[in-house]
C-alpha atoms as a PDB file:
ATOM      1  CA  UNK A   1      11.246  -2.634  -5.999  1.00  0.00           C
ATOM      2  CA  UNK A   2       8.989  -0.714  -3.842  1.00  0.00           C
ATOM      3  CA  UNK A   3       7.541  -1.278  -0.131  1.00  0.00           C
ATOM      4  CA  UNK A   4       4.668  -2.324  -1.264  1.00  0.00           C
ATOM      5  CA  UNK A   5       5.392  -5.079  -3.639  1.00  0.00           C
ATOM      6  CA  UNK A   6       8.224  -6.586  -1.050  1.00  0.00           C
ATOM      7  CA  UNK A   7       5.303  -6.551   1.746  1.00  0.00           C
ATOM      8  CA  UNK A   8       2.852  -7.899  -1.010  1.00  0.00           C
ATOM      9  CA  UNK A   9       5.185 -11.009  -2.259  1.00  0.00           C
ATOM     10  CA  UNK A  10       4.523 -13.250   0.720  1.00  0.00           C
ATOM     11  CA  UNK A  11       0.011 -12.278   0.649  1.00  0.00           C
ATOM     12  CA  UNK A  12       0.929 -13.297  -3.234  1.00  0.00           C
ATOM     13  CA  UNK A  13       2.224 -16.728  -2.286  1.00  0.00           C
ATOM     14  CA  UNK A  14      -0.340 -17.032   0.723  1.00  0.00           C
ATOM     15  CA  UNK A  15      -3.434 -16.001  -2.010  1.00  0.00           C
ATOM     16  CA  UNK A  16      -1.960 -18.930  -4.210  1.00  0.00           C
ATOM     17  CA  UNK A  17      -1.508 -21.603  -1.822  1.00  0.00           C
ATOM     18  CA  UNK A  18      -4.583 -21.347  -0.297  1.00  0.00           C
ATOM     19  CA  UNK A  19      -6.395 -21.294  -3.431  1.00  0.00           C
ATOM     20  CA  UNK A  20      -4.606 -24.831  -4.470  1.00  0.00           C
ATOM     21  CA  UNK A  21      -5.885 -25.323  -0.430  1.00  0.00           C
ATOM     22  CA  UNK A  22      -2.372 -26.021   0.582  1.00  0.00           C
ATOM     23  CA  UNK A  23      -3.340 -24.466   3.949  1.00  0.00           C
ATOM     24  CA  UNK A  24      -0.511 -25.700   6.006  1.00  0.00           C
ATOM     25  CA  UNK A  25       2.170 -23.973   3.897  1.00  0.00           C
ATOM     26  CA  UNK A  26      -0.295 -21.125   3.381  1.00  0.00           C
ATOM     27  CA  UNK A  27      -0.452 -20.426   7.262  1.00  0.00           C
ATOM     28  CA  UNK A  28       3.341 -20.735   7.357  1.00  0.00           C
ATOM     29  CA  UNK A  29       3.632 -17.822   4.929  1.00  0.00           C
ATOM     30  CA  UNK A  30       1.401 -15.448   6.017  1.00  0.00           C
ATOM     31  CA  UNK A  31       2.438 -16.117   9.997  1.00  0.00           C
ATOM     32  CA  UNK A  32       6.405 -15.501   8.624  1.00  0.00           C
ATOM     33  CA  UNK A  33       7.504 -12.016   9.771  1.00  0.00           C
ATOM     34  CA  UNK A  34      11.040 -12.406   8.104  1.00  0.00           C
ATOM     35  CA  UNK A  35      10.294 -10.540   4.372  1.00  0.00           C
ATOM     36  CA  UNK A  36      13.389 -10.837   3.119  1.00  0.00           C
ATOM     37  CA  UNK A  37      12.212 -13.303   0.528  1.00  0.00           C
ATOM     38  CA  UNK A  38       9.803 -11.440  -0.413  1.00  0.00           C
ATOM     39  CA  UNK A  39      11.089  -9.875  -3.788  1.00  0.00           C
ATOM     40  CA  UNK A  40      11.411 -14.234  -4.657  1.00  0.00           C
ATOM     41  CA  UNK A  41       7.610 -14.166  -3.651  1.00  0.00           C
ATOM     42  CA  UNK A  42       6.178 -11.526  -5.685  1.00  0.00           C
ATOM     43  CA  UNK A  43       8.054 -13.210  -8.697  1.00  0.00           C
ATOM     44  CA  UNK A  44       6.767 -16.677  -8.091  1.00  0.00           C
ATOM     45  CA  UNK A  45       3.371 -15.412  -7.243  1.00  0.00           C
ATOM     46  CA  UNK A  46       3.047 -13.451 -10.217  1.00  0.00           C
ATOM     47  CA  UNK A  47       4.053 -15.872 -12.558  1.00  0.00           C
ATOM     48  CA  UNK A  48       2.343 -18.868 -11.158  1.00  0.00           C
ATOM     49  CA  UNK A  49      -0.909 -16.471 -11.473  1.00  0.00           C
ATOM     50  CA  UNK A  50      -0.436 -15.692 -15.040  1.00  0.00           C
ATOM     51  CA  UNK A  51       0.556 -19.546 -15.900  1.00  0.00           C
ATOM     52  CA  UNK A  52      -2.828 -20.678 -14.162  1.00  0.00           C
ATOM     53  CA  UNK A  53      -4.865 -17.675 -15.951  1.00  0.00           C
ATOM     54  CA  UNK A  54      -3.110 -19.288 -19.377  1.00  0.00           C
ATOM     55  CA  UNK A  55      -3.807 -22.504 -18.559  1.00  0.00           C
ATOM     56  CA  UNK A  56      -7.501 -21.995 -17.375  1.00  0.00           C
ATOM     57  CA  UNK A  57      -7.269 -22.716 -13.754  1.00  0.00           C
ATOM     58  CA  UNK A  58     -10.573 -22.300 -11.809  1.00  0.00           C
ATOM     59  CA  UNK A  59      -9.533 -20.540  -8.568  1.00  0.00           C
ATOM     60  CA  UNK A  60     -12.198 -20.932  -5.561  1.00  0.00           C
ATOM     61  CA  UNK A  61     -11.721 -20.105  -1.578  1.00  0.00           C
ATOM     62  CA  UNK A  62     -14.116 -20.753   0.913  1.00  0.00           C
ATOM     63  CA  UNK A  63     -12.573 -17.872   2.902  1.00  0.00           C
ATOM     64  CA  UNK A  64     -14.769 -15.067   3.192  1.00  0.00           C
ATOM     65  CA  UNK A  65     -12.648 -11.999   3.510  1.00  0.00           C
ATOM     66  CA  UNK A  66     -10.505 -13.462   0.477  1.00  0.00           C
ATOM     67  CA  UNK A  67     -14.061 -13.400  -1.550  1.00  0.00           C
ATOM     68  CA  UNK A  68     -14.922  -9.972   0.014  1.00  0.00           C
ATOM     69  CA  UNK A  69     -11.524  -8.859  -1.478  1.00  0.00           C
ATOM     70  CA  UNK A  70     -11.885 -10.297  -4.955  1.00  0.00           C
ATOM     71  CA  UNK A  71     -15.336  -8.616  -5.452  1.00  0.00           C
ATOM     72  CA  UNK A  72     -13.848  -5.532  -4.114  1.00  0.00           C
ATOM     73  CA  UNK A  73     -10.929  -6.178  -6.434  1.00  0.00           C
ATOM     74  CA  UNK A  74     -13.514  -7.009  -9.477  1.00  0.00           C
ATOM     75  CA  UNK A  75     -15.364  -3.337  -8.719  1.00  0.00           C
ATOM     76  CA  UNK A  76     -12.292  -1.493  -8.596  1.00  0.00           C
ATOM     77  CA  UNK A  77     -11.025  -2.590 -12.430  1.00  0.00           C
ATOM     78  CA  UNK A  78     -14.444  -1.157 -13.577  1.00  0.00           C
ATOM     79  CA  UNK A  79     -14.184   1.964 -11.485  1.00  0.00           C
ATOM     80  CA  UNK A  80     -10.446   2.343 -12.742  1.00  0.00           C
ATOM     81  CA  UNK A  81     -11.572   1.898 -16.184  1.00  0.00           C
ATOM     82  CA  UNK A  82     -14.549   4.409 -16.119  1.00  0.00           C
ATOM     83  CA  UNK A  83     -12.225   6.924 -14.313  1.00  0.00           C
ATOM     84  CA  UNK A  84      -9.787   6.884 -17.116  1.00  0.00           C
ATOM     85  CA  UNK A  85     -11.934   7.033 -19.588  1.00  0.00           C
ATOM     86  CA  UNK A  86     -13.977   9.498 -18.348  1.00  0.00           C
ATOM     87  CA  UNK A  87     -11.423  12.115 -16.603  1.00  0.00           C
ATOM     88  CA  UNK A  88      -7.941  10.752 -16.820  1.00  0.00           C
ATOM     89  CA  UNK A  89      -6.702  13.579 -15.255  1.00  0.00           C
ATOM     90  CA  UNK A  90      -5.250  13.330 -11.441  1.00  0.00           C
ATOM     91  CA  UNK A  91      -6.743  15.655  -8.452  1.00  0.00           C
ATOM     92  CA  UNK A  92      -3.519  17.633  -6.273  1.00  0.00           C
ATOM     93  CA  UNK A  93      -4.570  14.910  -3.641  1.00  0.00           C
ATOM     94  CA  UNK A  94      -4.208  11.622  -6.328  1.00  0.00           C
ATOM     95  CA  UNK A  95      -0.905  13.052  -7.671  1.00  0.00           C
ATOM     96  CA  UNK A  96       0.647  13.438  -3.842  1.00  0.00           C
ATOM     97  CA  UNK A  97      -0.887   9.695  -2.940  1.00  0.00           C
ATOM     98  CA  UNK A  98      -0.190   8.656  -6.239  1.00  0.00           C
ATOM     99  CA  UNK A  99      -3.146   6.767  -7.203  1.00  0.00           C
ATOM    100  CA  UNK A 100      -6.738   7.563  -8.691  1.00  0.00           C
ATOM    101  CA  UNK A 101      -9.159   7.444  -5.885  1.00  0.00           C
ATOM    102  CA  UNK A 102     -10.589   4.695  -7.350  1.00  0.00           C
ATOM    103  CA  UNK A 103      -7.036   2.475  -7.284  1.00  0.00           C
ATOM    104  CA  UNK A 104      -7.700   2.761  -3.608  1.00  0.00           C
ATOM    105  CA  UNK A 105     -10.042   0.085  -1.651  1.00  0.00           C
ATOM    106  CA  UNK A 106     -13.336   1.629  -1.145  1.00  0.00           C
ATOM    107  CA  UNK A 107     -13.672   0.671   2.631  1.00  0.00           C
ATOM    108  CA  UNK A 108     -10.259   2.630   3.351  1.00  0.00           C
ATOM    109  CA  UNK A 109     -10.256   5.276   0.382  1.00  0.00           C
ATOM    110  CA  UNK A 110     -11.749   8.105   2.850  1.00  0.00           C
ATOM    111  CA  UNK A 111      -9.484   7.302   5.558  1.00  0.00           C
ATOM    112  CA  UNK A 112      -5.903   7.305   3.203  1.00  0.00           C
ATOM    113  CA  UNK A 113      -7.224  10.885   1.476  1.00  0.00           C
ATOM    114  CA  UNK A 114      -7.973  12.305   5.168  1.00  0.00           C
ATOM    115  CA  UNK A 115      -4.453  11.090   6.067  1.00  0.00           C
ATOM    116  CA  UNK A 116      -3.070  13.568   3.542  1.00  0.00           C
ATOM    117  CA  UNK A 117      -4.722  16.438   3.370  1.00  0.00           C
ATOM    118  CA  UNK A 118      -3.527  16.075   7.523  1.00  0.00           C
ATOM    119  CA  UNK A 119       0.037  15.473   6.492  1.00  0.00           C
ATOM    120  CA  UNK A 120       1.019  12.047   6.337  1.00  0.00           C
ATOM    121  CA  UNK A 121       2.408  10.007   3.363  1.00  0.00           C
ATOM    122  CA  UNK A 122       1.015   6.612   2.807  1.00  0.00           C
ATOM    123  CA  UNK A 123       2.415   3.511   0.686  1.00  0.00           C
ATOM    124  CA  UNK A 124       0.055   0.985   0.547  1.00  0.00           C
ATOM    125  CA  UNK A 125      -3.381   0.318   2.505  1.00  0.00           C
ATOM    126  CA  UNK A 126      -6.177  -2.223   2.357  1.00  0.00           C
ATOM    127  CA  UNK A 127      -6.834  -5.854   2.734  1.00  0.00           C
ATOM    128  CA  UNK A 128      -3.707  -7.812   3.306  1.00  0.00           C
ATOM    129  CA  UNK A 129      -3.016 -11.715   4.816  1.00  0.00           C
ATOM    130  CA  UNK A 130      -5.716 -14.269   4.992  1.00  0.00           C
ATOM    131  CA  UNK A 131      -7.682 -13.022   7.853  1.00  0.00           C
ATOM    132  CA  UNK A 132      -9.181  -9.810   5.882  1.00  0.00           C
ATOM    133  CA  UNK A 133      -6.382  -7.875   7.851  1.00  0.00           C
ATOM    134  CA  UNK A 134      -6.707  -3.926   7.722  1.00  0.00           C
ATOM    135  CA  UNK A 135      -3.538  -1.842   7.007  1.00  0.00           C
ATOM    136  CA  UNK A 136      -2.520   1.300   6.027  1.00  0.00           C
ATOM    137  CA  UNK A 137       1.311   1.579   6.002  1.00  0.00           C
ATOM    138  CA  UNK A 138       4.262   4.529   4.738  1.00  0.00           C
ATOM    139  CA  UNK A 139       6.582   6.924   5.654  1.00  0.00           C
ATOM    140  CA  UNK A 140       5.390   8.933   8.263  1.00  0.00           C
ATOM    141  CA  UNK A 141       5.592   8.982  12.459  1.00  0.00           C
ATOM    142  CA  UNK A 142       3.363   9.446  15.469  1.00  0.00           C
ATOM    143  CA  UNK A 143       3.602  10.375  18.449  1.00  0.00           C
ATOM    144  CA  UNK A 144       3.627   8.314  21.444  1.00  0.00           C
ATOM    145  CA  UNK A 145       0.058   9.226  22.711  1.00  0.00           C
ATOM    146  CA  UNK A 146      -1.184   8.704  19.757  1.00  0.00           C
ATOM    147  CA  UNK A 147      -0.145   5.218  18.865  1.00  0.00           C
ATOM    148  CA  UNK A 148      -1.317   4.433  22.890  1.00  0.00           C
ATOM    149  CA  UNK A 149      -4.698   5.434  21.797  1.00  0.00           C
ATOM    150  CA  UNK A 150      -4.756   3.344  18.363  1.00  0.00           C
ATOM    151  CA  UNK A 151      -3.683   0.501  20.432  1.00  0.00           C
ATOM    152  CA  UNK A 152      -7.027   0.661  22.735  1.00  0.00           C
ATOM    153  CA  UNK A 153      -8.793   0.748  20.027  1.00  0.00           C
ATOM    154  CA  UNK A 154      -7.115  -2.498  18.547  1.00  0.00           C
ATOM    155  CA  UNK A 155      -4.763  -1.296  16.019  1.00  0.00           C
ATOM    156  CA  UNK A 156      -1.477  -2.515  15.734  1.00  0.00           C
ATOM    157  CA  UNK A 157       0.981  -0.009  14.992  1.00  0.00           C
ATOM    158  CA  UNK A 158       4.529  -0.630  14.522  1.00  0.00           C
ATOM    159  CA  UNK A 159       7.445   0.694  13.005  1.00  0.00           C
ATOM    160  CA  UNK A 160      10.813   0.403  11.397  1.00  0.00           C
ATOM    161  CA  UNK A 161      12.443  -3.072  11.659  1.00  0.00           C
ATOM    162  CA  UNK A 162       9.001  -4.382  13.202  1.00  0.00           C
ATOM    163  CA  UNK A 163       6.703  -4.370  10.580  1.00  0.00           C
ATOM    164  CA  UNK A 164       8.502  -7.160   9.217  1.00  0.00           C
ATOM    165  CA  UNK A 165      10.901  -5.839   6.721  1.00  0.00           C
ATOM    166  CA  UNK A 166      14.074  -5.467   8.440  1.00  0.00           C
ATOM    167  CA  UNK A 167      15.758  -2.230   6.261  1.00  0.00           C
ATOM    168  CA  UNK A 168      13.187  -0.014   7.371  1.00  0.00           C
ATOM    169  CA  UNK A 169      14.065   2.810   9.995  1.00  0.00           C
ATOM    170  CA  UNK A 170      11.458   4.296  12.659  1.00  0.00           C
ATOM    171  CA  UNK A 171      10.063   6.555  10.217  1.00  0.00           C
ATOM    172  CA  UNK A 172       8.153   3.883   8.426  1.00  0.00           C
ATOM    173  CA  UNK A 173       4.556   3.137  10.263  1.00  0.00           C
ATOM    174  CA  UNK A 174       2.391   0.342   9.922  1.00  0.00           C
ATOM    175  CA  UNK A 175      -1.367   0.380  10.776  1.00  0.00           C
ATOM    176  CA  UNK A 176      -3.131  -2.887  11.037  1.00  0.00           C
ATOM    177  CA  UNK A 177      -6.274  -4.265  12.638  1.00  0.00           C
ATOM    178  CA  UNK A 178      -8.671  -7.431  12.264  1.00  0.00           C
ATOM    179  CA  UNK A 179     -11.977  -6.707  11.193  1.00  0.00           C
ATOM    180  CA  UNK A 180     -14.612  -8.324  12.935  1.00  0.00           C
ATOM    181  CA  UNK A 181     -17.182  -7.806  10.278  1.00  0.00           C
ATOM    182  CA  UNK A 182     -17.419  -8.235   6.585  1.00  0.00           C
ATOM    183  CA  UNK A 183     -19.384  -5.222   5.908  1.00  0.00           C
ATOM    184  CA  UNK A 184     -17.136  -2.808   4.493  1.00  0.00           C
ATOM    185  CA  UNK A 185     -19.094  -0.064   5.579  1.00  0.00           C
ATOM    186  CA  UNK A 186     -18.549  -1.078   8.975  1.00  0.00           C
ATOM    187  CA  UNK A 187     -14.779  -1.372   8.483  1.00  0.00           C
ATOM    188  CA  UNK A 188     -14.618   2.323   6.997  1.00  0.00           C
ATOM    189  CA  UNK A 189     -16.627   3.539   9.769  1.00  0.00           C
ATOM    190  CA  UNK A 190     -13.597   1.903  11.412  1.00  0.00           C
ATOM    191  CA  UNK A 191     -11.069   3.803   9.629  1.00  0.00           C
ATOM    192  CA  UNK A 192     -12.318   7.063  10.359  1.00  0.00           C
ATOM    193  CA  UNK A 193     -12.619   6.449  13.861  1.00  0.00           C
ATOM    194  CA  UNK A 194      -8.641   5.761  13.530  1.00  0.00           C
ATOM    195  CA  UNK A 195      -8.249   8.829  11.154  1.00  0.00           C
ATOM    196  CA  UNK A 196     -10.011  10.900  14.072  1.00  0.00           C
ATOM    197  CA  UNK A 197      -7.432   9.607  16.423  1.00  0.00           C
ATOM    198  CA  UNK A 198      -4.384  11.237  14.323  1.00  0.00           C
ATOM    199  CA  UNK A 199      -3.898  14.531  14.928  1.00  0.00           C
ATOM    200  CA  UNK A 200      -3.166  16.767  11.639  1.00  0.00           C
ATOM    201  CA  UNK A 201       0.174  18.202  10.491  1.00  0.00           C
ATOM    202  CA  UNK A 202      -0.725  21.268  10.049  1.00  0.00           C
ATOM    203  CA  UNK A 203       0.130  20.608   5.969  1.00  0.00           C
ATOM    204  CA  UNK A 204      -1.274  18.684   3.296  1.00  0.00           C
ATOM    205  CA  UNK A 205       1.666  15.414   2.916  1.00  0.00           C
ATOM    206  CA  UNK A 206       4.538  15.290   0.881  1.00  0.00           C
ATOM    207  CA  UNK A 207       4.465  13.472  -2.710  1.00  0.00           C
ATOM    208  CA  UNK A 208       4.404   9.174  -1.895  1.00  0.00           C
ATOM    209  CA  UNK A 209       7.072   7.520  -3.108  1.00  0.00           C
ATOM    210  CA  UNK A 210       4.962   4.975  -4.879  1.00  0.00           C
ATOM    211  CA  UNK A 211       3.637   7.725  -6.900  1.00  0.00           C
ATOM    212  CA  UNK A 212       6.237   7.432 -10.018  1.00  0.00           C
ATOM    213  CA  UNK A 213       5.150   5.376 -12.631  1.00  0.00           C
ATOM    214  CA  UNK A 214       1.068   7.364 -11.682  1.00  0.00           C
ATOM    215  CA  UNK A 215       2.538  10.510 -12.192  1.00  0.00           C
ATOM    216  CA  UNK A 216       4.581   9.903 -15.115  1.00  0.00           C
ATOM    217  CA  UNK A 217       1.579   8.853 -16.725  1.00  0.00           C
ATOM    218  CA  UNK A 218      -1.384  11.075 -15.706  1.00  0.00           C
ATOM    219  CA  UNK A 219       0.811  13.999 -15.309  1.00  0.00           C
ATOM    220  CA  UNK A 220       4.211  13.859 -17.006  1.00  0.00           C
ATOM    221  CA  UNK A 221       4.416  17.541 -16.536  1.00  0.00           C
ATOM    222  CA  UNK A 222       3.982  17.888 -13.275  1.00  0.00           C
ATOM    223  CA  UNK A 223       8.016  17.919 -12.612  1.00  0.00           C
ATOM    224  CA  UNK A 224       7.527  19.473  -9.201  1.00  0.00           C
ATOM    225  CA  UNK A 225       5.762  16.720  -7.679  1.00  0.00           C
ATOM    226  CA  UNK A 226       8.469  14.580  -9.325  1.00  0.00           C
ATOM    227  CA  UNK A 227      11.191  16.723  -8.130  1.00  0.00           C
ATOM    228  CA  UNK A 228       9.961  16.489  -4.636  1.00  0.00           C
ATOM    229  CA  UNK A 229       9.337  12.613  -4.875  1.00  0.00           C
ATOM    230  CA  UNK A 230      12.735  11.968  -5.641  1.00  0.00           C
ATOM    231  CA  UNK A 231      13.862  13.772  -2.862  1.00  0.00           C
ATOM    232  CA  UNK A 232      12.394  12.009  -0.566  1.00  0.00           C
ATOM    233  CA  UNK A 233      13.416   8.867  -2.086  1.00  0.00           C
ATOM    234  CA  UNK A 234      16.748   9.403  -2.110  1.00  0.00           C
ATOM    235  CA  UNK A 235      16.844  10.497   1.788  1.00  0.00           C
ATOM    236  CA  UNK A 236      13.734   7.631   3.046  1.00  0.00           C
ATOM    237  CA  UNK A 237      14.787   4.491   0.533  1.00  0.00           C
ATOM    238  CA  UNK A 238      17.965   2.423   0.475  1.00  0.00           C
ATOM    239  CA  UNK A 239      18.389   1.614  -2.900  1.00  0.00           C
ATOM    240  CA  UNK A 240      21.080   0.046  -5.123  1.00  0.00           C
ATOM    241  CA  UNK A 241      23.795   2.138  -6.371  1.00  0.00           C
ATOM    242  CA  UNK A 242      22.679   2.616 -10.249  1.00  0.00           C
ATOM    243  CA  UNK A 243      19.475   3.289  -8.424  1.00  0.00           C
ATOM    244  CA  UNK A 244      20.382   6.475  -6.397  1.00  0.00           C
ATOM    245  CA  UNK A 245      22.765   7.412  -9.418  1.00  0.00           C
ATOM    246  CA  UNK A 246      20.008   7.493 -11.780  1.00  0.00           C
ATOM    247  CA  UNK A 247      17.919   9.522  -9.475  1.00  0.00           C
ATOM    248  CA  UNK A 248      20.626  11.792  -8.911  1.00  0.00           C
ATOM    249  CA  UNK A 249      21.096  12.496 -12.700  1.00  0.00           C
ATOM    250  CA  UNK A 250      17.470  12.894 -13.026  1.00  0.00           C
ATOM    251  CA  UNK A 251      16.853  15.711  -9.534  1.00  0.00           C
ATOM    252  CA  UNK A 252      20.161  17.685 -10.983  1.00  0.00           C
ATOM    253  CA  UNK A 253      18.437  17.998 -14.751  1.00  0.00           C
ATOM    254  CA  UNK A 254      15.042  18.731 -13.168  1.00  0.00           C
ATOM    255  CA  UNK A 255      16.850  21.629 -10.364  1.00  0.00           C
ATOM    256  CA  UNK A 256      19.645  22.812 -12.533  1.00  0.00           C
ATOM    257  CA  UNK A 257      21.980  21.886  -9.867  1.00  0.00           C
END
């Protein structure tokens, strides 16, 4: 299971209970830094979301930066769909992030395709929590001047161990800040100013390792963006043992070694 979906299991639950308004255990799960159930709450979330689309449910919120997010959400299925019909095939920049453009939230699409052509690999980004939080998150490391100056400007940045999910080493970064505005113009204009901030690696970033299932799709062929991919999985990820094996068997048929 990727990053992303561990991180995403508890904002699953939290979406949930706070759409049933069960607001005290919704705060306690989305204030709980220990992830380690996580994998259990991306399960539970998305079954209890297709049981209540089965059954009919009518979900509501009265909190504005969770309806900000499901119109956002709503426009991005229509953009997705018009992309693939229309040109189904990925830019060098989509394959390396691993995502259409338009599988990325509008308000921090610039700022994610910025971060790689300067270098860095990202895993996830967007909305997450219940306070229309602002993160862009994956593999990649900055310097200590650099995260001092994010910090004036009200980003969080942490790393490893601290972002919550306790397997990760110091070459995992997290980027998070609170909007104060739901104009998501405003909060892209945000972005870049943190984007600015990050000074360029002097290379365009290594393939995510999100990308897998996106690339075999849109662009089975492209075996050296896989082959690359899986290196860096094998060296950034701690995986289970069939895991690593399988990707093993797979980089030796795809190098020859």
């Amino acid at each position: 299971m990727t990053t992303a979906r561990l991180a995403s299991g508890f904002e699953v639950l939290c979406y949930i209970f706070e759409k049933l308004c069960f607001e005290k255990i919704a705060k306690v799960y989305s204030s709980c830094r220990e992830r380690i159930l996580a994998p259990l709450g991306f399960f539970l979330g998305f079954y209890t979301l297709r049981y209540m689309k089965q059954e009919g449910a009518v979900i509501s919120t009265d909190n504005p930066f969770e309806q900000l997010r499901e119109k956002v959400h709503v426009d991005m299925e229509l953009a997705i769909a018009r992309r693939i019909k229309e040109n189904p095939t990925p830019t060098e920049e989509e394959l390396l992030i691993g995502a259409f453009k338009e599988m990325i939230e509008p308000q921090v699409q610039n700022a994610v395709m910025e971060l790689c052509r300067k270098g860095y690999s990202t895993a996830s980004s967007g909305f997450g929590g219940l306070d229309g939080g602002q993160t862009i998150d994956g593999y990649f490391v900055l310097d200590e001047k650099t995260k001092a100056t994010l910090e004036t400007m009200g980003v969080e940045v942490l790393t490893g161990a601290d972002t919550g999910l306790k397997f990760l080493k110091s070459d995992y970064t997290s980027l998070h800040f609170k909007p104060l505005t739901l104009d998501l113009q405003e909060i892209e204009k945000q972005w870049t100013a943190i984007v600015e901030q990050i000074p360029t690696r002097g290379f365009i970033a290594e393939p995510s390792v999100n990308g897998t299932e996106f690339q075999e799709k849109y662009a089975p062929h492209r075996t050296d963006i896989e082959q690359k991919r899986i290196e860096r999985m094998l060296i950034l990820q701690k995986m289970a043992p069939w895991k690593v094996e399988q990707l093993q068997k797979r980089l030796k048929e795809l190098t020859g070694k």
